[in-house]
N, C-alpha and C. Protein backbone atom coordinates (compact mmCIF):
# COMPACT_ATOMS: atom_id res chain seq x y z
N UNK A 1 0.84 -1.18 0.00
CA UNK A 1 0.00 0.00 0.00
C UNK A 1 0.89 1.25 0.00
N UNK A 2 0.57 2.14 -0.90
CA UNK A 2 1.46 3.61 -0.77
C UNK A 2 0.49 4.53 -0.23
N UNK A 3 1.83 5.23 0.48
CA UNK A 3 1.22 6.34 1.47
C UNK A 3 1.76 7.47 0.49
N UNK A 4 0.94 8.84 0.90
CA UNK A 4 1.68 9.72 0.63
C UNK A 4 2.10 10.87 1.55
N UNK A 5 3.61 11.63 0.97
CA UNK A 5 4.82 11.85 2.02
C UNK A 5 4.84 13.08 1.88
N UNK A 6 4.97 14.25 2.63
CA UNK A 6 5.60 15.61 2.50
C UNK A 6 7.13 15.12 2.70
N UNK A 7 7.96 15.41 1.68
CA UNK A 7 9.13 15.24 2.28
C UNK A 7 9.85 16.67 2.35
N UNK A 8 10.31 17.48 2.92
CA UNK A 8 10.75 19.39 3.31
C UNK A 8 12.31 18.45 4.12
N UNK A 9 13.26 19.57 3.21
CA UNK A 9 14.35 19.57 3.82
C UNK A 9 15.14 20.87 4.12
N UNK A 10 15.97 20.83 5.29
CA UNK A 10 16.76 21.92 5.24
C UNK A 10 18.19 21.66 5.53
N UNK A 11 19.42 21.88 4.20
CA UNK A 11 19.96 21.39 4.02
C UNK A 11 21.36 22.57 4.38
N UNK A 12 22.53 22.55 5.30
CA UNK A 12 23.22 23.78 5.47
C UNK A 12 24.04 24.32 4.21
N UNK A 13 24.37 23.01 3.49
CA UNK A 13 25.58 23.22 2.48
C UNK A 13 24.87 23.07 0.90
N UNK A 14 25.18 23.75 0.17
CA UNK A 14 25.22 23.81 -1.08
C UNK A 14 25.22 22.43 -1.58
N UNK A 15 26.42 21.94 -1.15
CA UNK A 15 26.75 20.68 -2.34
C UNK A 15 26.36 19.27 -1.78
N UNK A 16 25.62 19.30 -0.67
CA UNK A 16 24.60 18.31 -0.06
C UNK A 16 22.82 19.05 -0.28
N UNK A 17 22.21 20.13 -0.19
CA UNK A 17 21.40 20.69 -0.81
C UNK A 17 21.16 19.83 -2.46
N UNK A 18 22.31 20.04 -2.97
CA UNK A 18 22.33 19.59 -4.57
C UNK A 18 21.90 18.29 -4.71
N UNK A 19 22.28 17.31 -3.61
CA UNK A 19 22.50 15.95 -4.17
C UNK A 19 20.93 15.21 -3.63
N UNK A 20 20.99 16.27 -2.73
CA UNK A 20 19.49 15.65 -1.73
C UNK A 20 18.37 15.69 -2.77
N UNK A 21 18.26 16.89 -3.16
CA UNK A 21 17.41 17.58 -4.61
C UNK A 21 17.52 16.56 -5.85
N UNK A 22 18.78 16.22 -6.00
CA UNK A 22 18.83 14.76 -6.86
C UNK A 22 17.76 13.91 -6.90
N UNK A 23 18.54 13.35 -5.50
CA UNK A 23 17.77 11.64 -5.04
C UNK A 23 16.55 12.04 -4.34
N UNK A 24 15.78 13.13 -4.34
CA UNK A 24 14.37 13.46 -4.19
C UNK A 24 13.34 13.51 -5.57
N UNK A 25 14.22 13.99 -6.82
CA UNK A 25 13.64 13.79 -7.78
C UNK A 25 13.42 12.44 -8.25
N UNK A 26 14.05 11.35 -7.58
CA UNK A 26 13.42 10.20 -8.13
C UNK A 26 12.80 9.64 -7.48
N UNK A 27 11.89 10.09 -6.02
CA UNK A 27 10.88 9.60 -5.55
C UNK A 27 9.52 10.47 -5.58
N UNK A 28 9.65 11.48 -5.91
CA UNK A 28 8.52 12.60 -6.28
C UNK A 28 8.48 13.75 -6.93
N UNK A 29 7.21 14.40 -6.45
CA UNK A 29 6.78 15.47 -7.16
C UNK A 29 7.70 16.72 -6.88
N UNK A 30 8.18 17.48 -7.22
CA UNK A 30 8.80 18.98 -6.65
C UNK A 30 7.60 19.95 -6.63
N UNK A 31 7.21 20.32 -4.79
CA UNK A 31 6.28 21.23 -5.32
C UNK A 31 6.98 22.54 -5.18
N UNK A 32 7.84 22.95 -4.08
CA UNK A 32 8.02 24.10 -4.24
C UNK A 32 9.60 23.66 -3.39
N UNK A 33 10.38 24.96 -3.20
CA UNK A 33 12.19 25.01 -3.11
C UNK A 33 12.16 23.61 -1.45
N UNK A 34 12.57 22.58 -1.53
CA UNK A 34 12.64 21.99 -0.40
C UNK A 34 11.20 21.01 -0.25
N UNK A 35 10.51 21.21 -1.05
CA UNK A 35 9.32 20.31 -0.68
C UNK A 35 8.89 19.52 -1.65
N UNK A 36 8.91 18.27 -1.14
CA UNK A 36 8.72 17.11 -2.48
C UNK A 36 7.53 16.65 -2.12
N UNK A 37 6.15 16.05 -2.82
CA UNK A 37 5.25 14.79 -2.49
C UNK A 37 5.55 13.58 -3.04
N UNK A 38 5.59 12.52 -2.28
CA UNK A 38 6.14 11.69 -2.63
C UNK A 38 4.76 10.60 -2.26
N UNK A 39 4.49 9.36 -3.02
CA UNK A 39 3.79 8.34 -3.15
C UNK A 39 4.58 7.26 -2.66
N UNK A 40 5.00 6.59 -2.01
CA UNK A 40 5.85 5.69 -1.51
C UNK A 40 5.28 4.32 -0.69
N UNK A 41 5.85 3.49 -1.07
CA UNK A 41 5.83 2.02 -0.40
C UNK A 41 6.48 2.17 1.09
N UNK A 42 6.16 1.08 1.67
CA UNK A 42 7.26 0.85 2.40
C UNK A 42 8.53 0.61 2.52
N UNK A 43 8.85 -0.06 1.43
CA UNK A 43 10.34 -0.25 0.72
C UNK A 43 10.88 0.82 0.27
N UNK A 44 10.21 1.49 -0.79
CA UNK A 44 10.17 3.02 -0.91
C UNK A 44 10.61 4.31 -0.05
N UNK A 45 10.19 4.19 0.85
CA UNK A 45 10.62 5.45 1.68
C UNK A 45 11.16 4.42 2.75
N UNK A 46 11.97 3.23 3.19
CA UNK A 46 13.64 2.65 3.63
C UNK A 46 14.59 3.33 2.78
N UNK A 47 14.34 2.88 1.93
CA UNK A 47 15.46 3.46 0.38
C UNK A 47 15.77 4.72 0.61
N UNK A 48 14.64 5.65 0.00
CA UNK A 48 14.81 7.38 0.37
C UNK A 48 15.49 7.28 1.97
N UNK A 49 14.72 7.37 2.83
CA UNK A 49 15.62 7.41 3.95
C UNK A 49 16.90 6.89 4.38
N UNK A 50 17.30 5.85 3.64
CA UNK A 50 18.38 5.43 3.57
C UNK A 50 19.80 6.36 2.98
N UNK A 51 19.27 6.34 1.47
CA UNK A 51 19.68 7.16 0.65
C UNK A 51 20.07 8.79 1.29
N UNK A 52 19.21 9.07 1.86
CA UNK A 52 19.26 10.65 2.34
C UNK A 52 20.18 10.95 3.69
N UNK A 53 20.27 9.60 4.19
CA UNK A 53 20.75 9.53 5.76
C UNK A 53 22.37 9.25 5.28
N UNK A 54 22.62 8.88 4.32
CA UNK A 54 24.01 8.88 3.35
C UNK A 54 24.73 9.92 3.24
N UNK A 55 23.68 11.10 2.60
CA UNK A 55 24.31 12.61 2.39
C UNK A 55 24.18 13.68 3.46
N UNK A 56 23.11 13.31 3.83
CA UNK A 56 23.32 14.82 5.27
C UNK A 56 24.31 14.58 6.34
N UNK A 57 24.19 15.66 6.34
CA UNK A 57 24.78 15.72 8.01
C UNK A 57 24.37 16.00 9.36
N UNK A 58 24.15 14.61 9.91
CA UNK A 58 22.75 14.18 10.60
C UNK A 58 23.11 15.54 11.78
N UNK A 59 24.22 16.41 12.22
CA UNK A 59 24.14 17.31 13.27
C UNK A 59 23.77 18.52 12.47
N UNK A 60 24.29 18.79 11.17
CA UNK A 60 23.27 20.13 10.78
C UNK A 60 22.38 20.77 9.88
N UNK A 61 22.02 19.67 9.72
CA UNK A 61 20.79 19.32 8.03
C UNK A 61 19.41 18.32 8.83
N UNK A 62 18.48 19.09 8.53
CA UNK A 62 17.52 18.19 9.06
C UNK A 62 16.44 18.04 7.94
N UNK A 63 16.02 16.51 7.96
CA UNK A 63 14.77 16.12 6.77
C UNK A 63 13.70 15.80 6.69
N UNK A 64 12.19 16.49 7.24
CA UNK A 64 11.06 16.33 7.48
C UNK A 64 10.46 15.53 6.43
N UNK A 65 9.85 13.93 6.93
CA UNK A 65 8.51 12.99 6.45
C UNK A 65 7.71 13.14 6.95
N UNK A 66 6.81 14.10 6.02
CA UNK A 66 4.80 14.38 6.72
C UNK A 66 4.52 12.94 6.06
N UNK A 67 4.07 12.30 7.02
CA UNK A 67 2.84 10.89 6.40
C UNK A 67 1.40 11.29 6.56
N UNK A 68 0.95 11.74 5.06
CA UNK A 68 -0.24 12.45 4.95
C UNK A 68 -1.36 11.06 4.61
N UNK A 69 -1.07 10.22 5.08
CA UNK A 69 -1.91 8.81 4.88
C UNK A 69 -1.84 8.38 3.42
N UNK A 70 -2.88 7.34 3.44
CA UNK A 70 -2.86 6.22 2.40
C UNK A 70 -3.52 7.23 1.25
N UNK A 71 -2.71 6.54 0.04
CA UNK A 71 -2.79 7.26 -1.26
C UNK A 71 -4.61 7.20 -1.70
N UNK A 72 -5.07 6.95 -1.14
CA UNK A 72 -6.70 6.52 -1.45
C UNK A 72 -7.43 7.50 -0.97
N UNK A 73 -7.03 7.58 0.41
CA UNK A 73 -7.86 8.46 1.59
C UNK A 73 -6.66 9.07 2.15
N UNK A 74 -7.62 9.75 3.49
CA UNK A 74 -6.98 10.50 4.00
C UNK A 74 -6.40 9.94 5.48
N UNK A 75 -5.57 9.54 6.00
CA UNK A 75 -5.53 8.81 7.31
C UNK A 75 -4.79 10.00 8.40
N UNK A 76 -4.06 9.37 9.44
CA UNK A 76 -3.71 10.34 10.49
C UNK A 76 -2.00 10.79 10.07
N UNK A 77 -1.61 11.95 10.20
CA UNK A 77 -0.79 12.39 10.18
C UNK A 77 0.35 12.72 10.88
N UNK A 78 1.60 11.94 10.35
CA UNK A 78 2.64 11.11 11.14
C UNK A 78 3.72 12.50 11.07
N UNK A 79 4.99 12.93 11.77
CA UNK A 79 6.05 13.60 10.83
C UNK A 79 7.40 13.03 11.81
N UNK A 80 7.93 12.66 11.26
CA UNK A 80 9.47 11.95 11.63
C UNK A 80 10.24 12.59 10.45
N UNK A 81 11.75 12.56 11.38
CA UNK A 81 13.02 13.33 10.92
C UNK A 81 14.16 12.72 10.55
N UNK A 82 14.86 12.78 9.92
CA UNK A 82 16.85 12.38 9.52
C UNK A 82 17.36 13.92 10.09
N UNK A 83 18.58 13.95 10.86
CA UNK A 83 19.25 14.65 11.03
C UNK A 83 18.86 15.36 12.52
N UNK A 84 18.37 16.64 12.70
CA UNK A 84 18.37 17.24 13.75
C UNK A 84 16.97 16.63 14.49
N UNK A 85 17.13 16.68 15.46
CA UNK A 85 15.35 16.61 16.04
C UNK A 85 14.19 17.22 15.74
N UNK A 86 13.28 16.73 15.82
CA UNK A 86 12.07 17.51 15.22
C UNK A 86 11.72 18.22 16.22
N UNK A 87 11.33 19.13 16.74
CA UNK A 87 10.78 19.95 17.92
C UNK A 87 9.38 20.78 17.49
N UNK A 88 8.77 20.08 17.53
CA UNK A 88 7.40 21.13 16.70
C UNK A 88 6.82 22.55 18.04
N UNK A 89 7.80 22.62 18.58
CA UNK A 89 7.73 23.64 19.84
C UNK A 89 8.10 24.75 18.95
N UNK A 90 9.60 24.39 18.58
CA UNK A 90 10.50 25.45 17.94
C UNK A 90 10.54 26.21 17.06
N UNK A 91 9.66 24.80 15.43
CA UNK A 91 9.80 24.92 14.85
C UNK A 91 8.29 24.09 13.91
N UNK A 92 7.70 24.54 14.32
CA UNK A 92 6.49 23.67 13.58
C UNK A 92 6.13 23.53 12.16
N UNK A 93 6.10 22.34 11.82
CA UNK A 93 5.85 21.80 10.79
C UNK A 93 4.01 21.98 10.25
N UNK A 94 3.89 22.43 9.32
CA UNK A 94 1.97 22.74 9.61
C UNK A 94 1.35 22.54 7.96
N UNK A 95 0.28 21.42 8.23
CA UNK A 95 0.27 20.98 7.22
C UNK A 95 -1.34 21.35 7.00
N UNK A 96 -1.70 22.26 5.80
CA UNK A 96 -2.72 23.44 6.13
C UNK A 96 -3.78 22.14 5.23
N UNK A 97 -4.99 22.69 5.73
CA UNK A 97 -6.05 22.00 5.12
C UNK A 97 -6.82 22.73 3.75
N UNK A 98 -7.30 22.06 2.45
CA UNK A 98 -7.69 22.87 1.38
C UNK A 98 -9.21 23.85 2.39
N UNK A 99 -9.45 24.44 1.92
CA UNK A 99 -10.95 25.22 1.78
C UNK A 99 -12.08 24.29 2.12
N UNK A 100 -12.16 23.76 0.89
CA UNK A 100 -13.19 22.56 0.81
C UNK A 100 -13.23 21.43 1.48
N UNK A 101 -12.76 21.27 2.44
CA UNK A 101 -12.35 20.00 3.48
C UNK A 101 -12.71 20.14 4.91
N UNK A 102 -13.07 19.23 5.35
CA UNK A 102 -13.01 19.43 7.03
C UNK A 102 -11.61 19.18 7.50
N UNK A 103 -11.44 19.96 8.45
CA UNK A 103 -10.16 20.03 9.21
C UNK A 103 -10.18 18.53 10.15
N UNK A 104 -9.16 18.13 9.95
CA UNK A 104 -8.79 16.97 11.15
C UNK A 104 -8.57 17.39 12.30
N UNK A 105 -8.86 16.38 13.40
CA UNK A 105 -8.57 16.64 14.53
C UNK A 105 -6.83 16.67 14.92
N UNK A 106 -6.16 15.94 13.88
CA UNK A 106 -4.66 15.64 14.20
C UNK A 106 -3.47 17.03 13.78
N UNK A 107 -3.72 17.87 12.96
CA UNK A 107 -3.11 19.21 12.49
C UNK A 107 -3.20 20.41 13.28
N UNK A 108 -5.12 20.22 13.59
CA UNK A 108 -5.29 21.54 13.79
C UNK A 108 -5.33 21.25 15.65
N UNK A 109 -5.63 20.28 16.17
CA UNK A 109 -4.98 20.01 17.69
C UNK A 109 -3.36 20.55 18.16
N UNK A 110 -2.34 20.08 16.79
CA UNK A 110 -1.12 20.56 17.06
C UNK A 110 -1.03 21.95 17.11
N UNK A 111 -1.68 22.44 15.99
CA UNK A 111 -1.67 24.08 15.91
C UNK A 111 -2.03 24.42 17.33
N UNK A 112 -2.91 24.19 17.59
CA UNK A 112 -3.35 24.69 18.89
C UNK A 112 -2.95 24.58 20.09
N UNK A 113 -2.13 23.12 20.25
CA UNK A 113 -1.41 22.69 21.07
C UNK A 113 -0.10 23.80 21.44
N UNK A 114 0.41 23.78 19.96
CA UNK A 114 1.73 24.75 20.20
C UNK A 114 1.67 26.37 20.35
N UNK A 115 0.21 26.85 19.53
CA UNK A 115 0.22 28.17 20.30
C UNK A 115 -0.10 28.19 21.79
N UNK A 116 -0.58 27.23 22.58
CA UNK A 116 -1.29 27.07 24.17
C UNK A 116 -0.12 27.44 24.48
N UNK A 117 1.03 26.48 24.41
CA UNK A 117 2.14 26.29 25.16
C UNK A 117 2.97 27.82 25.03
N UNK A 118 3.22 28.16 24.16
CA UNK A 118 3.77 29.66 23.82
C UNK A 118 3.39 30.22 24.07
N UNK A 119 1.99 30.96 24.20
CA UNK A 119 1.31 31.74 25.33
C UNK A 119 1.26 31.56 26.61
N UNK A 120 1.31 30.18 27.27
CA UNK A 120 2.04 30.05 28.73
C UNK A 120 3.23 29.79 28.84
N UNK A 121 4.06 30.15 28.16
CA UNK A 121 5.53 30.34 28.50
C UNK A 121 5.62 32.13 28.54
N UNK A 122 5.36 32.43 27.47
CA UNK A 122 5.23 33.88 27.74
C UNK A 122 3.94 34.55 29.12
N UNK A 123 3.58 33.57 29.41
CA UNK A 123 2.65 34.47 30.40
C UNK A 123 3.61 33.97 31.97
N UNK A 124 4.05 33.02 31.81
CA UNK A 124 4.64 32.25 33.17
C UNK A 124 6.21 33.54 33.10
N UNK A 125 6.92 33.35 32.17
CA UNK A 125 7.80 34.77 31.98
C UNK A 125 7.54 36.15 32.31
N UNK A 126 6.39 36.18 31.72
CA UNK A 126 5.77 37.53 32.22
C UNK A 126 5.76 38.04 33.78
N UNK A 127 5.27 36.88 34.20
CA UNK A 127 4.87 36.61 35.80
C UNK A 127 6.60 36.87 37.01
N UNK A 128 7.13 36.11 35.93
CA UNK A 128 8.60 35.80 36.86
C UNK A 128 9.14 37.23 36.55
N UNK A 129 8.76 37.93 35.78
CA UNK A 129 9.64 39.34 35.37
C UNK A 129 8.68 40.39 36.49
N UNK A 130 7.50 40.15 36.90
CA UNK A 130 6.95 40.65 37.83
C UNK A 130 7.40 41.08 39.10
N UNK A 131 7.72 39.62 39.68
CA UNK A 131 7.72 39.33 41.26
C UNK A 131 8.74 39.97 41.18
């Protein structure tokens, strides 16, 4: 069964940038600078990840897999990394819904999740700059 993949990279160097962009063109679509969709097997995205975990440099290049579910439908939405940690605190990954669609509970929970937390860090800060 193929799923399909946001694959978004951020790559520090030029001449790993280049090669990643390579071996991304032969598992998908290019939609825009860093972001591929990709249709993939399971075997399929071992390979890519394999392949990709070859050229970066797992301390300063990091490589976001959105698993936007099964190529049929729509299922729950996964995101695992090569290289740096994913921190969706820091740095959130946000995978927007069309117009015409109902919003999932799994995207728009995170959205919300991570602005909660950032507004009580800034309010708990606030507080400590008080006393």
């Amino acid at each position: 069964m193929r799923n399909t993949y946001l694959v978004c990279y951020d790559i520090s160097d030029d001449y790993r940038l280049r090669r990643v962009h390579k071996t991304m063109r032969g598992f998908g679509d290019h939609l825009q600078y860093s972001v591929f969709e990709c249709q993939l097997t399971r075997a399929d995205l071992a390979r890519c990840r394999h392949l990709l975990s070859e050229i970066i440099d797992h301390r300063e290049d990091q490589v976001l897999f959105v698993d936007l579910g099964p190529v049929e439908g729509r299922g729950d939405r996964v995101i695992t990394a090569l290289g740096r940690p994913y921190s969706p605190i820091d740095s959130p990954c946000l995978v927007i819904e069309r117009d015409d669609e109902v919003p999932t509970a799994g995207p728009l929970r995170t959205v919300t999740a991570i602005r909660r937390a950032r507004e009580a860090r800034v309010l708990a800060s606030q507080q400590e700059d008080s006393v």
